[in-house]
Protein backbone atom coordinates (compact mmCIF):
# COMPACT_ATOMS: atom_id res chain seq x y z
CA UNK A 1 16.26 24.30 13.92
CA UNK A 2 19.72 25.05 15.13
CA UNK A 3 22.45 22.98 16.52
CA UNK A 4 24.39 24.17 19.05
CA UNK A 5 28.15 22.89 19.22
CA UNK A 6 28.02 20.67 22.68
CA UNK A 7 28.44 17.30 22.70
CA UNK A 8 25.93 16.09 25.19
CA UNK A 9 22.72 14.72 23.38
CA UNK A 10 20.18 17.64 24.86
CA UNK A 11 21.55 19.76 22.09
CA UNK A 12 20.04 17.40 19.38
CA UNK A 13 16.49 17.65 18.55
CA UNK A 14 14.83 14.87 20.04
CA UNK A 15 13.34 12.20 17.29
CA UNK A 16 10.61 12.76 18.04
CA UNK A 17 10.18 16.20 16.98
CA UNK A 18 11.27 15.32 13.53
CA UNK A 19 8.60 12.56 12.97
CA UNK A 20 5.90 14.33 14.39
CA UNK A 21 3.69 11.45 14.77
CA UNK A 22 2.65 12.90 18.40
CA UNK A 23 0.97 15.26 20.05
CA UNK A 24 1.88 16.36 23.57
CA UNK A 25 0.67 13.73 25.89
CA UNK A 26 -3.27 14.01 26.75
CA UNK A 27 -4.66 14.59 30.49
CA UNK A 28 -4.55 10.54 30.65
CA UNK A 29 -0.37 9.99 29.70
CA UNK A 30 -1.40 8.62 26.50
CA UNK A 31 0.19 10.63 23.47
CA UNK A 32 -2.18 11.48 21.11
CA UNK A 33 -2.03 10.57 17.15
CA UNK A 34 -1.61 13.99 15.22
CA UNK A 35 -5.14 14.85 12.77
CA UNK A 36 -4.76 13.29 9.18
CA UNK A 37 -1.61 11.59 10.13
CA UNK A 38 -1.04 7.74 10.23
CA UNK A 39 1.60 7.03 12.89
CA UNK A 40 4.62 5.26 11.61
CA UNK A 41 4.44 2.87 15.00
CA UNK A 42 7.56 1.20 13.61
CA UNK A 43 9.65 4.08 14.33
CA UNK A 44 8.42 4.98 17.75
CA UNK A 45 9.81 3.43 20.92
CA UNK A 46 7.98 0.30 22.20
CA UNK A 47 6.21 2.07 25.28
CA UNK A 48 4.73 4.85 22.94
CA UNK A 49 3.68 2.11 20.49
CA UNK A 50 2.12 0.36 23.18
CA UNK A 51 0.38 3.21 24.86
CA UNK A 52 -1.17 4.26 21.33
CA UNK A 53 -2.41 0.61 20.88
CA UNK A 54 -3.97 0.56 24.01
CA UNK A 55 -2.69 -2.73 25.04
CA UNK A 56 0.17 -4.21 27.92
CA UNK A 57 3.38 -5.49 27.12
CA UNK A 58 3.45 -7.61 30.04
CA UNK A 59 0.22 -9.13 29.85
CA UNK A 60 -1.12 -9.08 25.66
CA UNK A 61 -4.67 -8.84 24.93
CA UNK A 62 -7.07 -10.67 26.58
CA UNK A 63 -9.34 -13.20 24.47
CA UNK A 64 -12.41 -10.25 24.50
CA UNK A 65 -10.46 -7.37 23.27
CA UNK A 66 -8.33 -9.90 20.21
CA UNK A 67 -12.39 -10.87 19.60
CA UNK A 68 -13.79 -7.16 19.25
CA UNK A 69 -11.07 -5.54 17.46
CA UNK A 70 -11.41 -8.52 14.80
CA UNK A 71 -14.88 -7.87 14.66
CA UNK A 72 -13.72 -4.00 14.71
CA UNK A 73 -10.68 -3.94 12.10
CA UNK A 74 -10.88 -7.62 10.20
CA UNK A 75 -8.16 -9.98 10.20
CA UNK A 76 -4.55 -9.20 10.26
CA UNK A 77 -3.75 -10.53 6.97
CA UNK A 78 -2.44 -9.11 3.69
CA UNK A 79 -5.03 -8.61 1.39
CA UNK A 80 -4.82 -11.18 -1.87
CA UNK A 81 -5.10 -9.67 -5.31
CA UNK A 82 -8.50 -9.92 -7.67
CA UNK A 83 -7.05 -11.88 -10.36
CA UNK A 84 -10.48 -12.29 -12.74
CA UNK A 85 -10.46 -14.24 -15.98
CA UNK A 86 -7.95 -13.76 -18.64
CA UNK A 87 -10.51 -12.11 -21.03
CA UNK A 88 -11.14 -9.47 -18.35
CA UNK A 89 -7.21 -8.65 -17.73
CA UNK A 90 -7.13 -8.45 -21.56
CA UNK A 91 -9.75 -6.17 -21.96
CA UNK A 92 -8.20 -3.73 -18.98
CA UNK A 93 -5.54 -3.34 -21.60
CA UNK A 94 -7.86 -1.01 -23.95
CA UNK A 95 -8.68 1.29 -21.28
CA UNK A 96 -5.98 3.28 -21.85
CA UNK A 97 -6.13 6.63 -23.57
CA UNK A 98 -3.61 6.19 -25.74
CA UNK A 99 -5.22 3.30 -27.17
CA UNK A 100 -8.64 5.15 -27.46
CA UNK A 101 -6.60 7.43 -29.53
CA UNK A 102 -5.13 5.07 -31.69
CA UNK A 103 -8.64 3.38 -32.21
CA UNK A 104 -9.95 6.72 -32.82
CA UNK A 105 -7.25 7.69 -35.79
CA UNK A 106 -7.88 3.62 -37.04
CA UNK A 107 -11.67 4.74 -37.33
CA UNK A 108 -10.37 7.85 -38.91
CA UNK A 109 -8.19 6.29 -41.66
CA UNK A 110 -10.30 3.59 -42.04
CA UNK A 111 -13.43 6.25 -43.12
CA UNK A 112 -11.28 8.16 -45.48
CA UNK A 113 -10.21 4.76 -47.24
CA UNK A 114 -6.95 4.00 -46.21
CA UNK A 115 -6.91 0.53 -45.29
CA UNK A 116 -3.37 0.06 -44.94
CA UNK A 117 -2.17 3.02 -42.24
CA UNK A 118 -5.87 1.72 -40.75
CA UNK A 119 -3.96 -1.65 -40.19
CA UNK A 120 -0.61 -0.57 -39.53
CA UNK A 121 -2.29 1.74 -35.99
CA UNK A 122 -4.81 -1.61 -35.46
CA UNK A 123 -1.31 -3.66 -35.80
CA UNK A 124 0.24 -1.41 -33.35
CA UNK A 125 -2.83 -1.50 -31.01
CA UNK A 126 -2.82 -4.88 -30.95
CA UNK A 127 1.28 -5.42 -30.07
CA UNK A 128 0.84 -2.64 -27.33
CA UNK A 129 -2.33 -4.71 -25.92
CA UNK A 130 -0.39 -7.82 -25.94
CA UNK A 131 2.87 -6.60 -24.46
CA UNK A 132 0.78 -4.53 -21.73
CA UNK A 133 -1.26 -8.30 -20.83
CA UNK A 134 2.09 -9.98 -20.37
CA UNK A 135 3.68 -7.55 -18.62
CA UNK A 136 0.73 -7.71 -16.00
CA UNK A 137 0.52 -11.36 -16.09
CA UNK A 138 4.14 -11.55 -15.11
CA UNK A 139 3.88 -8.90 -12.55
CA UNK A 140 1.46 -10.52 -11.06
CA UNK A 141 3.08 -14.04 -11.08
CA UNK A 142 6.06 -12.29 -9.51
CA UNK A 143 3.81 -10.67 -6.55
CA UNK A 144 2.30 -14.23 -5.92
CA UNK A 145 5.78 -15.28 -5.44
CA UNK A 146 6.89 -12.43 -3.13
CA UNK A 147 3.57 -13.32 -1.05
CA UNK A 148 4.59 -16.42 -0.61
CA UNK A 149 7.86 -15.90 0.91
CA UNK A 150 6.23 -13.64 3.43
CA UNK A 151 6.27 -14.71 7.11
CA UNK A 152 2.65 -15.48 8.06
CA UNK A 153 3.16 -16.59 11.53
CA UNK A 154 3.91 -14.05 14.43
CA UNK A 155 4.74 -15.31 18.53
CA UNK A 156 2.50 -13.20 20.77
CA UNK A 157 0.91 -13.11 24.19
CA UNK A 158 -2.59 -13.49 24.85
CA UNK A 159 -3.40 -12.53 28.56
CA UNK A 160 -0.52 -13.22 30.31
């Protein structure tokens, strides 16, 4: 793309362009989402956003179309983690392939007889495993916190 040197704005590429969210508009005024593209709504101007939402700024959603697109799409909340028992996030620390390979040269040493390089990889297995579990459970202590700060109430307008 090339700038010409004018300073009036109609010589900058519109933002648009560089985003290319859109499509030209469609027969009906409503500009179209591009194929295999999620539209990054927060950086498009307000009337596009609403226009591609299908909804009025004026007015909100009515009480039938808030009902059918929870029905359609689920609620608008942030999805909580798993969690699962502390065995089970333990155990997610031996699927790892470096850890099948150090079990594999244990099971190695351990046939030809050597008992102590045997416990010296199980000893290193077993350090990895336990630094990997609190790593994770800290992670995911620090994620609960984050989700907790996050604002969970929003101001909107339900049919005028």
């Amino acid at each position: 793309m090339t700038w010409s040197r004018g300073p009036t704005a109609k010589n900058r590429p519109s933002p648009r362009r560089r985003g290319k969210t859109t499509q030209p508009e469609s027969s009906v005024g409503r500009p179209q989402p591009v194929k295999g593209s999620d539209p990054a709504h927060h950086g498009l101007p307000v009337h596009e956003v609403v226009l591609l939402l299908e909804t009025d700024a004026a007015r909100g959603l009515g009480q039938e179309e808030v009902a059918r697109r929870r029905r359609q799409f689920g609620a608008n909340e942030l999805p909580r983690s798993q969690g699962g028992s502390i065995a089970r996030k333990l155990g997610r620390q031996f699927n790892n392939p470096l850890v099948h390979v150090l079990l594999a040269a244990a099971a190695v040493t351990l046939f030809l007889g050597e008992f102590l390089d045997a416990g010296v990889i199980l000893a290193v297995v077993l350090v990895n495993t336990l630094i990997g579990f609190i790593q994770q459970l800290r992670a995911e202590a620090a994620l609960d916190a984050l989700h907790s700060l996050i604002r969970t109430h929003a101001a909107v307008m339900r049919g005028g």
